[in-house]
PDB file of N, CA and C in Angstrom:
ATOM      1  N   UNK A   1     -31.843  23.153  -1.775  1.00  0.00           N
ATOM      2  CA  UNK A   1     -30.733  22.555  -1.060  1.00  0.00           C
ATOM      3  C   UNK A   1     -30.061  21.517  -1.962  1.00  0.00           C
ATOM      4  N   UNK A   2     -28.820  21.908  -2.016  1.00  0.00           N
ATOM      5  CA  UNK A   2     -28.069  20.784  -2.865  1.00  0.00           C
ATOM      6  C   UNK A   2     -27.622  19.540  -1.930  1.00  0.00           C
ATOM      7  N   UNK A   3     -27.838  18.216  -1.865  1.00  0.00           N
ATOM      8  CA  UNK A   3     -27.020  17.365  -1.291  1.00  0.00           C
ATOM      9  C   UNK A   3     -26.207  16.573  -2.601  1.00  0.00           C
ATOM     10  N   UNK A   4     -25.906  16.598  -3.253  1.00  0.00           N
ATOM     11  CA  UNK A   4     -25.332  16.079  -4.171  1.00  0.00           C
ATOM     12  C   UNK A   4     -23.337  16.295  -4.014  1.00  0.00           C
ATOM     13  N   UNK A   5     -22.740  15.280  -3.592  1.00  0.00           N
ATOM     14  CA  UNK A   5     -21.555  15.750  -3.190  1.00  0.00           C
ATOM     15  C   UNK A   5     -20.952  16.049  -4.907  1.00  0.00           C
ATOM     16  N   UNK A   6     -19.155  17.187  -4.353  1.00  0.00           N
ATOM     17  CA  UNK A   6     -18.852  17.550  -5.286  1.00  0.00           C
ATOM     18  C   UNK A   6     -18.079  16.337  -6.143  1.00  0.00           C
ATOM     19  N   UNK A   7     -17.758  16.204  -8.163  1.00  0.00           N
ATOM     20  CA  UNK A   7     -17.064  15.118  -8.600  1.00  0.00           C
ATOM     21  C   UNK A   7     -15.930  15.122  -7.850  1.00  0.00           C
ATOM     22  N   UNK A   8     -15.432  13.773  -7.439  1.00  0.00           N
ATOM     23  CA  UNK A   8     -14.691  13.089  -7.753  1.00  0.00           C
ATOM     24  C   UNK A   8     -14.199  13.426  -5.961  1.00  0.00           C
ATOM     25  N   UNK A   9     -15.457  13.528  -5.270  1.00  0.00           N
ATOM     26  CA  UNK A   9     -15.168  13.290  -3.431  1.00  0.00           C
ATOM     27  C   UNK A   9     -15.577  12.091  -3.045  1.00  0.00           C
ATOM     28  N   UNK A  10     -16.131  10.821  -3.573  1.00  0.00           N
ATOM     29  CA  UNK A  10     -15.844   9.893  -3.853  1.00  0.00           C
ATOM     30  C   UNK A  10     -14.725   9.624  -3.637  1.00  0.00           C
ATOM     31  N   UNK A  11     -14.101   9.155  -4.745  1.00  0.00           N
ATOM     32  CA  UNK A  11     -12.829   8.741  -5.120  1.00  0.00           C
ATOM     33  C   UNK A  11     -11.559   9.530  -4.359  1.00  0.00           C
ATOM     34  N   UNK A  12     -11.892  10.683  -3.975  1.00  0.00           N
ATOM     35  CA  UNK A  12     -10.848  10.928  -2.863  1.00  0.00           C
ATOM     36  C   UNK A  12     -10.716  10.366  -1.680  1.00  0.00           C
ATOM     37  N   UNK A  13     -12.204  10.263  -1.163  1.00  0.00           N
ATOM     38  CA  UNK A  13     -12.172   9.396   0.258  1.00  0.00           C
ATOM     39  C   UNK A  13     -11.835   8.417   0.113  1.00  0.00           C
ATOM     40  N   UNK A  14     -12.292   7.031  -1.073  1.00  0.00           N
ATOM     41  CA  UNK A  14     -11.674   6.145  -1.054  1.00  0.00           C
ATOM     42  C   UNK A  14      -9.781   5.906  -1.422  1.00  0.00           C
ATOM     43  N   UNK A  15      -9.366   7.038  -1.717  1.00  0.00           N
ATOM     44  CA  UNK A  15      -8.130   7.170  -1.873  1.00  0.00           C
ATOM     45  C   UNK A  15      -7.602   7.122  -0.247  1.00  0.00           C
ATOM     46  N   UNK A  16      -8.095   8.072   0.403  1.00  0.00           N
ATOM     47  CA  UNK A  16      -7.885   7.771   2.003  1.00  0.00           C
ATOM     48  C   UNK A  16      -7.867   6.734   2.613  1.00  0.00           C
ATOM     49  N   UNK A  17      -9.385   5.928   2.164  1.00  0.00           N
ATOM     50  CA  UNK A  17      -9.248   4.630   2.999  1.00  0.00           C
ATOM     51  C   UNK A  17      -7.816   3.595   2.288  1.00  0.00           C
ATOM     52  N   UNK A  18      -7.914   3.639   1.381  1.00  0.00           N
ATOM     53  CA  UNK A  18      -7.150   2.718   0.827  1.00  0.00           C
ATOM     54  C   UNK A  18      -5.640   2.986   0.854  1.00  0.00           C
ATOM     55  N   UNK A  19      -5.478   4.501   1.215  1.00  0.00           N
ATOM     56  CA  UNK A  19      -3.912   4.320   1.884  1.00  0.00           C
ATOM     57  C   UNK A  19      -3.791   4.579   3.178  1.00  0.00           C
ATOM     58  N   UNK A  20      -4.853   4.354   4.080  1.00  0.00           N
ATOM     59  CA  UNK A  20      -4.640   4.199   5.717  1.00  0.00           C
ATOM     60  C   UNK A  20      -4.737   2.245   5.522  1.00  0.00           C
ATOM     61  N   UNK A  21      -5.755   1.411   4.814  1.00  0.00           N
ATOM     62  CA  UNK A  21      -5.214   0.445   5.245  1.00  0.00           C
ATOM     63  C   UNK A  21      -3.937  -0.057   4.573  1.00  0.00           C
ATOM     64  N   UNK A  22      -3.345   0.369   3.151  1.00  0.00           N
ATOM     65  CA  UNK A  22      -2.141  -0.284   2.682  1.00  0.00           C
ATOM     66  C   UNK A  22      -1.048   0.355   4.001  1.00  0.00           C
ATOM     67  N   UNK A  23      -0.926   1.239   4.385  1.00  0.00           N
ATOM     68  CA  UNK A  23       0.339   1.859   6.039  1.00  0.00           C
ATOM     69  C   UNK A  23       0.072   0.728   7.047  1.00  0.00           C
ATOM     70  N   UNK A  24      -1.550  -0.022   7.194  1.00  0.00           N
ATOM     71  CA  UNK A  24      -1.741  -0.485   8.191  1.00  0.00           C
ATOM     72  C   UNK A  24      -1.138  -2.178   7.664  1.00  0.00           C
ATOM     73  N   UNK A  25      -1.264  -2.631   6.659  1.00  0.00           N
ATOM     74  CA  UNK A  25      -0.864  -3.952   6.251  1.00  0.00           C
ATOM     75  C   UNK A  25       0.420  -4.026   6.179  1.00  0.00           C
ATOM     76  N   UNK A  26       1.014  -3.224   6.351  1.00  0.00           N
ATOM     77  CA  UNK A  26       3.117  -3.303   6.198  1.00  0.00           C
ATOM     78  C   UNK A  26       3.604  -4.478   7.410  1.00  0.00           C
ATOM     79  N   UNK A  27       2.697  -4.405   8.578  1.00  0.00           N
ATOM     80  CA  UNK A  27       3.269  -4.983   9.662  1.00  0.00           C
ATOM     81  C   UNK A  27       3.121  -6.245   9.626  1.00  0.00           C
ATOM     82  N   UNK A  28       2.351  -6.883   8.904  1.00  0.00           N
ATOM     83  CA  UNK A  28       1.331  -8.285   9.028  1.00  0.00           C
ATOM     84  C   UNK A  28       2.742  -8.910   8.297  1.00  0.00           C
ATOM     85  N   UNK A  29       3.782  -8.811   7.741  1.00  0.00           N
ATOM     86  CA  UNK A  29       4.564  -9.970   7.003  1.00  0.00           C
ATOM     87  C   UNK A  29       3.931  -9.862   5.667  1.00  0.00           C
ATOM     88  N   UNK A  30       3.818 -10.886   4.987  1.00  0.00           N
ATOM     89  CA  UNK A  30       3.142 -11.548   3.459  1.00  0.00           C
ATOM     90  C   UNK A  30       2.280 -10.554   2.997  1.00  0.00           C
ATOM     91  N   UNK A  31       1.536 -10.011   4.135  1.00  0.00           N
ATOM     92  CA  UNK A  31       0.288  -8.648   3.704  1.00  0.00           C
ATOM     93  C   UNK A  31       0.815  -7.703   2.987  1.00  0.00           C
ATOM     94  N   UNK A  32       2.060  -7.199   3.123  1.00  0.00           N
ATOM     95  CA  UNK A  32       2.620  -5.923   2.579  1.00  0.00           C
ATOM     96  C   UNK A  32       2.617  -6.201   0.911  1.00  0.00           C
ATOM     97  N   UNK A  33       2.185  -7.295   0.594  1.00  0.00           N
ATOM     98  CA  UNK A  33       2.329  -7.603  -1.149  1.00  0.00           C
ATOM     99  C   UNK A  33       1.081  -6.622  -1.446  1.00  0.00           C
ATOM    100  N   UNK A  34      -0.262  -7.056  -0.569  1.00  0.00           N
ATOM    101  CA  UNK A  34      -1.341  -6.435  -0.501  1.00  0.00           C
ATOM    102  C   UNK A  34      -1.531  -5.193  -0.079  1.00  0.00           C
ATOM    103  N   UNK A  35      -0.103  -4.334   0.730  1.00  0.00           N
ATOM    104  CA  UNK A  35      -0.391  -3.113   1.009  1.00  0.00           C
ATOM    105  C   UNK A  35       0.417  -2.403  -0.416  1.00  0.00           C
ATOM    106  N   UNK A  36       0.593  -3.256  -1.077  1.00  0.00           N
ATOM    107  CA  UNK A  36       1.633  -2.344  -2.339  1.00  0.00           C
ATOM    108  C   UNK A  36       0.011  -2.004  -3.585  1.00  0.00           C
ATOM    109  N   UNK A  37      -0.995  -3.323  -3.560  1.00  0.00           N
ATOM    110  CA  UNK A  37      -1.578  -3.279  -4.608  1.00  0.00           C
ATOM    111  C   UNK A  37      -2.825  -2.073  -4.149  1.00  0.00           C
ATOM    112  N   UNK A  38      -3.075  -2.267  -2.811  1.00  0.00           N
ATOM    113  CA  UNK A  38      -4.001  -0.952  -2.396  1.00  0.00           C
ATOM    114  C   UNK A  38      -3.272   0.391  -2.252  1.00  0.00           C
ATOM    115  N   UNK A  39      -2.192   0.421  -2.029  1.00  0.00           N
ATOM    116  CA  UNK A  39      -1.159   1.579  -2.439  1.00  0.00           C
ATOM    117  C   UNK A  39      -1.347   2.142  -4.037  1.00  0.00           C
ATOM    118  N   UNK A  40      -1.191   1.477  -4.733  1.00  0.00           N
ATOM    119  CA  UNK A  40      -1.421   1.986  -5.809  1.00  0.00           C
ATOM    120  C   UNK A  40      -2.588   1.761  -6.606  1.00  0.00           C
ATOM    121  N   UNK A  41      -3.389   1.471  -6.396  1.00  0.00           N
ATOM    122  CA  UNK A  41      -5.499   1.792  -6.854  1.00  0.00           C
ATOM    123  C   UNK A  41      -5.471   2.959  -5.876  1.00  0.00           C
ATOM    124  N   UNK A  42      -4.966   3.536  -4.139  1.00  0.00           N
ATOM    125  CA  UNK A  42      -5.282   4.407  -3.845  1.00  0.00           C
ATOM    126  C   UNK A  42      -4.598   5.608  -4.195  1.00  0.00           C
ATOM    127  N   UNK A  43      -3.779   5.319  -5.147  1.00  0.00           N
ATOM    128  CA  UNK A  43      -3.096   6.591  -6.083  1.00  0.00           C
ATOM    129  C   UNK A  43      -3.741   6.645  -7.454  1.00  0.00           C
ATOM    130  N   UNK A  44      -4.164   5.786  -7.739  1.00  0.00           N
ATOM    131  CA  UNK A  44      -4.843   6.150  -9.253  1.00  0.00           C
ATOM    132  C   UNK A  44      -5.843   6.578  -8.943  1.00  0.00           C
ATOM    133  N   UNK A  45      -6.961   6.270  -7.725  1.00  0.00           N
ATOM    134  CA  UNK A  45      -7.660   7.071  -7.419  1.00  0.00           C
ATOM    135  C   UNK A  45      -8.238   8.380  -7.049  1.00  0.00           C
ATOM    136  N   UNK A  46      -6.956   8.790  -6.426  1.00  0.00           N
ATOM    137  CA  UNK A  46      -6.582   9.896  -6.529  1.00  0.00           C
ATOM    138  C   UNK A  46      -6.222  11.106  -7.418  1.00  0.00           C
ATOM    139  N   UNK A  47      -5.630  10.536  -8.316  1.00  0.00           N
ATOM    140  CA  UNK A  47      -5.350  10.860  -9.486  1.00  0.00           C
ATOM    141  C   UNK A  47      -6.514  11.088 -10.031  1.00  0.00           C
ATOM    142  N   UNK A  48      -7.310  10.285 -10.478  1.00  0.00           N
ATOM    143  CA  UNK A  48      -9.219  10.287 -10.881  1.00  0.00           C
ATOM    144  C   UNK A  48      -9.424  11.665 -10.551  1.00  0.00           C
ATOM    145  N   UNK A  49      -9.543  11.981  -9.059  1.00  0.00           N
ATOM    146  CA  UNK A  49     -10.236  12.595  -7.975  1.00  0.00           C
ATOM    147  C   UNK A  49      -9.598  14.068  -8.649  1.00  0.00           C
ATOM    148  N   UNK A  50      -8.259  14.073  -8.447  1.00  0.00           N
ATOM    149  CA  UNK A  50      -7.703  15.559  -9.637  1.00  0.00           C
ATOM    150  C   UNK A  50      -8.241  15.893 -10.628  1.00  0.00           C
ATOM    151  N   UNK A  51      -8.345  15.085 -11.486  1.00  0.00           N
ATOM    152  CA  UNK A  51      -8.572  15.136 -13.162  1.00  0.00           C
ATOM    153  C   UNK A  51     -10.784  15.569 -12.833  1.00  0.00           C
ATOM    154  N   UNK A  52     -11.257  14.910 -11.922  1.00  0.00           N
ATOM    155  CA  UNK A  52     -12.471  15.802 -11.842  1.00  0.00           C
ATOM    156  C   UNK A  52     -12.795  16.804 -11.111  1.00  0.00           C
ATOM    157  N   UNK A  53     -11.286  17.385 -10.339  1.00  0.00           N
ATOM    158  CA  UNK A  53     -11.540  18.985 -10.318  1.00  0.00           C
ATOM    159  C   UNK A  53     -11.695  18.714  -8.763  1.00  0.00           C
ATOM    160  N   UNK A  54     -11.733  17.790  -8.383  1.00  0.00           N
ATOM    161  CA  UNK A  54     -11.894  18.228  -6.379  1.00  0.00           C
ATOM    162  C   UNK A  54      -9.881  17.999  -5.945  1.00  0.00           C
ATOM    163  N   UNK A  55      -9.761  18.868  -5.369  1.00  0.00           N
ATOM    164  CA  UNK A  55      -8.513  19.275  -4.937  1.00  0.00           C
ATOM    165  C   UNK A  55      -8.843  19.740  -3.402  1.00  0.00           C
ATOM    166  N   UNK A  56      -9.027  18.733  -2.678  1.00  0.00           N
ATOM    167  CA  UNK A  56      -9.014  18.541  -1.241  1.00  0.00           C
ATOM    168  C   UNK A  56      -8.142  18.220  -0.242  1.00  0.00           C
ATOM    169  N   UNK A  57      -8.079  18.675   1.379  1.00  0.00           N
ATOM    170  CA  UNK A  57      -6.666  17.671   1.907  1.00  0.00           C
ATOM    171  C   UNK A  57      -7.256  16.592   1.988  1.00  0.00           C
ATOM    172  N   UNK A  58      -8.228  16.350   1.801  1.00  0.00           N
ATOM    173  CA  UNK A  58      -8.423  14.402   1.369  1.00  0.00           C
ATOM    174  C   UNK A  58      -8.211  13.876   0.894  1.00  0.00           C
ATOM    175  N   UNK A  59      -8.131  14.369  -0.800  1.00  0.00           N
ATOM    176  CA  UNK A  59      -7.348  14.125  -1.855  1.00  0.00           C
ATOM    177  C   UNK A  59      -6.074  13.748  -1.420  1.00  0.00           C
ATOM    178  N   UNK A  60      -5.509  14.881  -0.998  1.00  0.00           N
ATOM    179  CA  UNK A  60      -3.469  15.035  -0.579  1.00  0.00           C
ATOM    180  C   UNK A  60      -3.246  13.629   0.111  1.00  0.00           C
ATOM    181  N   UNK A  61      -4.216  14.042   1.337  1.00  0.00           N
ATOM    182  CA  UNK A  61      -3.568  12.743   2.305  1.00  0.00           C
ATOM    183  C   UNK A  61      -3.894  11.680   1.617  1.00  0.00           C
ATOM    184  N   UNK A  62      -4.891  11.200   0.846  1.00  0.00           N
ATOM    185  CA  UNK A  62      -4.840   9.954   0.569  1.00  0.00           C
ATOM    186  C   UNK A  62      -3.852   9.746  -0.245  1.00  0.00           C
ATOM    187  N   UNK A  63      -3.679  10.291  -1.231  1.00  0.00           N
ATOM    188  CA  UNK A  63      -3.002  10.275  -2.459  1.00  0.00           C
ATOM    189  C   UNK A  63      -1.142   9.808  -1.491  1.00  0.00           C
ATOM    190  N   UNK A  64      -1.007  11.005  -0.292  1.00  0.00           N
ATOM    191  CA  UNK A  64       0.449  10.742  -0.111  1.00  0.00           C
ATOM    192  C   UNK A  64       0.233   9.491   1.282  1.00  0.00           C
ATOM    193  N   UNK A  65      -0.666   8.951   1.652  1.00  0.00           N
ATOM    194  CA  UNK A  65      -0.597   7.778   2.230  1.00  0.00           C
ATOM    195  C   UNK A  65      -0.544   6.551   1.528  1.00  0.00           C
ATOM    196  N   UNK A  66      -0.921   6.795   0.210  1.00  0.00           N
ATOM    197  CA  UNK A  66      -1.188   5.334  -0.749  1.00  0.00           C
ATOM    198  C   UNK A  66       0.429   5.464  -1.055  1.00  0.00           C
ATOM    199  N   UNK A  67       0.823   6.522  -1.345  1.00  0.00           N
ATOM    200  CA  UNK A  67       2.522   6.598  -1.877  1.00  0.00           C
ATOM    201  C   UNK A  67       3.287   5.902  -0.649  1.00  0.00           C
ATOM    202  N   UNK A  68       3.026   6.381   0.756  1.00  0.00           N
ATOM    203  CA  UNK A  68       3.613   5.509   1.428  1.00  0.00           C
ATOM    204  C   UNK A  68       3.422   4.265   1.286  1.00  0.00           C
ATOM    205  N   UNK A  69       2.358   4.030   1.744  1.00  0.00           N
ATOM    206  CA  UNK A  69       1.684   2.530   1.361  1.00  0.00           C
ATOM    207  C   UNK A  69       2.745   1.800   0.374  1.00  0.00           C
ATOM    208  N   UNK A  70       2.732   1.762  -0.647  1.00  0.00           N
ATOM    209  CA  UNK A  70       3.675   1.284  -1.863  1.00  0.00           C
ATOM    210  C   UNK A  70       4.822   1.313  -1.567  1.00  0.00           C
ATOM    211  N   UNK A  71       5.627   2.318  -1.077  1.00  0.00           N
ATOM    212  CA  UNK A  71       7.027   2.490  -0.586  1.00  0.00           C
ATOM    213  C   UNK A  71       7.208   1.855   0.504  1.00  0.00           C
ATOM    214  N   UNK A  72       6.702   1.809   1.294  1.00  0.00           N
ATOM    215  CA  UNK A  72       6.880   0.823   2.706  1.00  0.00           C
ATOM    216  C   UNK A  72       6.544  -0.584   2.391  1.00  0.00           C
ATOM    217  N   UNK A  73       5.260  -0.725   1.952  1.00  0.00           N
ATOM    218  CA  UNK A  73       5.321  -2.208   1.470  1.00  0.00           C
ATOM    219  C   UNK A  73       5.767  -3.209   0.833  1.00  0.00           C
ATOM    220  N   UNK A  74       6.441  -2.103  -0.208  1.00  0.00           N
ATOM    221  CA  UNK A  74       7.232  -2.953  -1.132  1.00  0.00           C
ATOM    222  C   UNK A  74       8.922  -3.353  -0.123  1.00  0.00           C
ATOM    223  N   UNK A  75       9.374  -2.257   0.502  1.00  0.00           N
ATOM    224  CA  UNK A  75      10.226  -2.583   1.179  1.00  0.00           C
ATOM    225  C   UNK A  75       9.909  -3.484   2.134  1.00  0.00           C
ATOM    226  N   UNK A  76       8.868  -3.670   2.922  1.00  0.00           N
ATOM    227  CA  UNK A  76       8.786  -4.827   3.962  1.00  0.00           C
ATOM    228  C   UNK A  76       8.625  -6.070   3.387  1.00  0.00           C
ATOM    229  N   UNK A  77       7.993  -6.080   1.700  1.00  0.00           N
ATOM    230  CA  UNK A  77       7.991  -7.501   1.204  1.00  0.00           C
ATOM    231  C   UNK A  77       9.046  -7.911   1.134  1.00  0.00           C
ATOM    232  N   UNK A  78       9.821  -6.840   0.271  1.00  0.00           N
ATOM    233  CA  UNK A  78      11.246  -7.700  -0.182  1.00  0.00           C
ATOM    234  C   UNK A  78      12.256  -7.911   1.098  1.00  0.00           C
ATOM    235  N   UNK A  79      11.496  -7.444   2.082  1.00  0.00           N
ATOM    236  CA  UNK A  79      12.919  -8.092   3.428  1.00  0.00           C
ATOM    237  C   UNK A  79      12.024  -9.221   3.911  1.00  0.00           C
ATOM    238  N   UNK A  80      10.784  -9.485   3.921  1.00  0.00           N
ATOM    239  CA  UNK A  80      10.312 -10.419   4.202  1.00  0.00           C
ATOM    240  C   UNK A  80      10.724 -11.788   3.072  1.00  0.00           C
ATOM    241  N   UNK A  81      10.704 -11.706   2.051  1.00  0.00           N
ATOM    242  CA  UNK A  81      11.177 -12.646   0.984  1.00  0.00           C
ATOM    243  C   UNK A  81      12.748 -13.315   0.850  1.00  0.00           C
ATOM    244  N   UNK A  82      13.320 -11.899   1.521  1.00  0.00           N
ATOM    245  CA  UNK A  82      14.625 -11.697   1.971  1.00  0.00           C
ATOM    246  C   UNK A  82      15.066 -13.156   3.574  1.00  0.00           C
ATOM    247  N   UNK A  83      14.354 -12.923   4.354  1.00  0.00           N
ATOM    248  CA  UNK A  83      14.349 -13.105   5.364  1.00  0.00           C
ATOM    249  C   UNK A  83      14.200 -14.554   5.290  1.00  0.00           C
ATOM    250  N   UNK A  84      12.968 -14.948   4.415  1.00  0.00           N
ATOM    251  CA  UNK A  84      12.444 -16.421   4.198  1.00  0.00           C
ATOM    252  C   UNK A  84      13.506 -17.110   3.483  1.00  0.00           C
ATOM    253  N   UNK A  85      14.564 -16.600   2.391  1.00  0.00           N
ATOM    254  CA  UNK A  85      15.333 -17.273   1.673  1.00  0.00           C
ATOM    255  C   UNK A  85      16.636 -17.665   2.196  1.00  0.00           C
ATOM    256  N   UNK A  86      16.651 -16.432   3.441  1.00  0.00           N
ATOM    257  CA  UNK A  86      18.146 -16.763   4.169  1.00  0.00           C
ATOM    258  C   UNK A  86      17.960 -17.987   4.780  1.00  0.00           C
ATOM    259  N   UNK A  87      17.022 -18.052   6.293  1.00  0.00           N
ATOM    260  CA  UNK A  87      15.938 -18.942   6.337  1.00  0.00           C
ATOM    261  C   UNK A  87      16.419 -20.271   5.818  1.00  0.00           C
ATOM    262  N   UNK A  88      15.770 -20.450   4.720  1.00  0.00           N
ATOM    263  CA  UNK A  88      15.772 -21.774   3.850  1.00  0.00           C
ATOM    264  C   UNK A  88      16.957 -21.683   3.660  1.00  0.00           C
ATOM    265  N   UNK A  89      17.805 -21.046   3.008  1.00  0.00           N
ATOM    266  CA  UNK A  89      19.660 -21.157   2.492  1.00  0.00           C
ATOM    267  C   UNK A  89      20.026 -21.789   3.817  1.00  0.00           C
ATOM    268  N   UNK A  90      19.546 -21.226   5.260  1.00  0.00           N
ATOM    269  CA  UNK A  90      20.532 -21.271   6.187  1.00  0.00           C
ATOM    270  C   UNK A  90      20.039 -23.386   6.778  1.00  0.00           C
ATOM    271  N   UNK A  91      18.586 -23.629   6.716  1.00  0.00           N
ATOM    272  CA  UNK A  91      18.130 -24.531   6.919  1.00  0.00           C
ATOM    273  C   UNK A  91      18.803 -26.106   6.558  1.00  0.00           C
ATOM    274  N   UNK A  92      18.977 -25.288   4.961  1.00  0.00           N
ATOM    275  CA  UNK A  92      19.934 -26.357   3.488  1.00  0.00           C
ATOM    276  C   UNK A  92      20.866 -26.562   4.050  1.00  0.00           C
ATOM    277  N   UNK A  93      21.771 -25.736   4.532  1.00  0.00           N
ATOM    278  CA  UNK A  93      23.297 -25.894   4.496  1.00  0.00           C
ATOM    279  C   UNK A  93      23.567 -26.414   5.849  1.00  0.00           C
ATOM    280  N   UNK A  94      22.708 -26.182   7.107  1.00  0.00           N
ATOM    281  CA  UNK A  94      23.158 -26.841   8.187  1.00  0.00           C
ATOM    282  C   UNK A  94      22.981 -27.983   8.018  1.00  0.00           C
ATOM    283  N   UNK A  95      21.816 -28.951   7.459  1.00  0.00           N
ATOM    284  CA  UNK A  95      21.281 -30.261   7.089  1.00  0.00           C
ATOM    285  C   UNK A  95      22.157 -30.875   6.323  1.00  0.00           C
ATOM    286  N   UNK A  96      23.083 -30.403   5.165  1.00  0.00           N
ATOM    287  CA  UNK A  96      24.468 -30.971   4.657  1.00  0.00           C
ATOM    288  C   UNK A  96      25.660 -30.716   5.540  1.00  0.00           C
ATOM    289  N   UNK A  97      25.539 -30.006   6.508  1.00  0.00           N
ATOM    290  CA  UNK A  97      26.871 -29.687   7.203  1.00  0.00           C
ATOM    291  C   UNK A  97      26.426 -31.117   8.178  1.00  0.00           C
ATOM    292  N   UNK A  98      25.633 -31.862   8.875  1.00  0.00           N
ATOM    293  CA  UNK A  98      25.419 -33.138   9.242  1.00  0.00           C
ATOM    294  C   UNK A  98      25.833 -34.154   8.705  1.00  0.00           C
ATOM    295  N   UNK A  99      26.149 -34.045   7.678  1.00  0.00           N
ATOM    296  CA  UNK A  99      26.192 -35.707   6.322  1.00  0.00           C
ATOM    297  C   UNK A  99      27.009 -36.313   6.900  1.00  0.00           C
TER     298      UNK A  99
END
């Protein structure tokens, strides 16, 4: 009996986990910096997981959830950064519109 899993099913599953939680950190605000950097370790991981020959839909999905991951996160940071600067611009200028 073999229990010895096949190379690189490892690194696919963790490709999974790591782009179900970077999809799940988009919502938190500030987190999405952190859903961009697990977005992409769960694509290089993936990547790994190819190059040793396991070609699974575990592989797929992780691989195209970490891609979301990165694409969504990076967009929710920069409207969040977005959001904070108007924010402050808008904070500045009413506080001189008082003088």
């Amino acid at each position: 009996m073999n229990t010895q899993s096949p190379p690189g099913k490892g690194q696919a599953t963790a490709s999974l986990v790591l782009g179900i939680i970077s999809v799940a950190l988009w919502f938190f605000g500030y987190t999405s910096f952190i859903s961009v950097i697990l977005g992409i370790v769960g694509v290089i991981m993936a990547v790994m997981a190819k190059k040793q020959g396991y070609d699974d839909g575990v592989r797929m999905a992780g691989l195209i959830l970490s891609i979301i991951g990165v694409i969504g996160g990076a967009i929710f940071f920069v409207a969040c950064v977005a959001c904070a600067a108007c924010a402050a611009v808008g904070g500045a200028v009413g506080s001189v519109g008082r003088l």
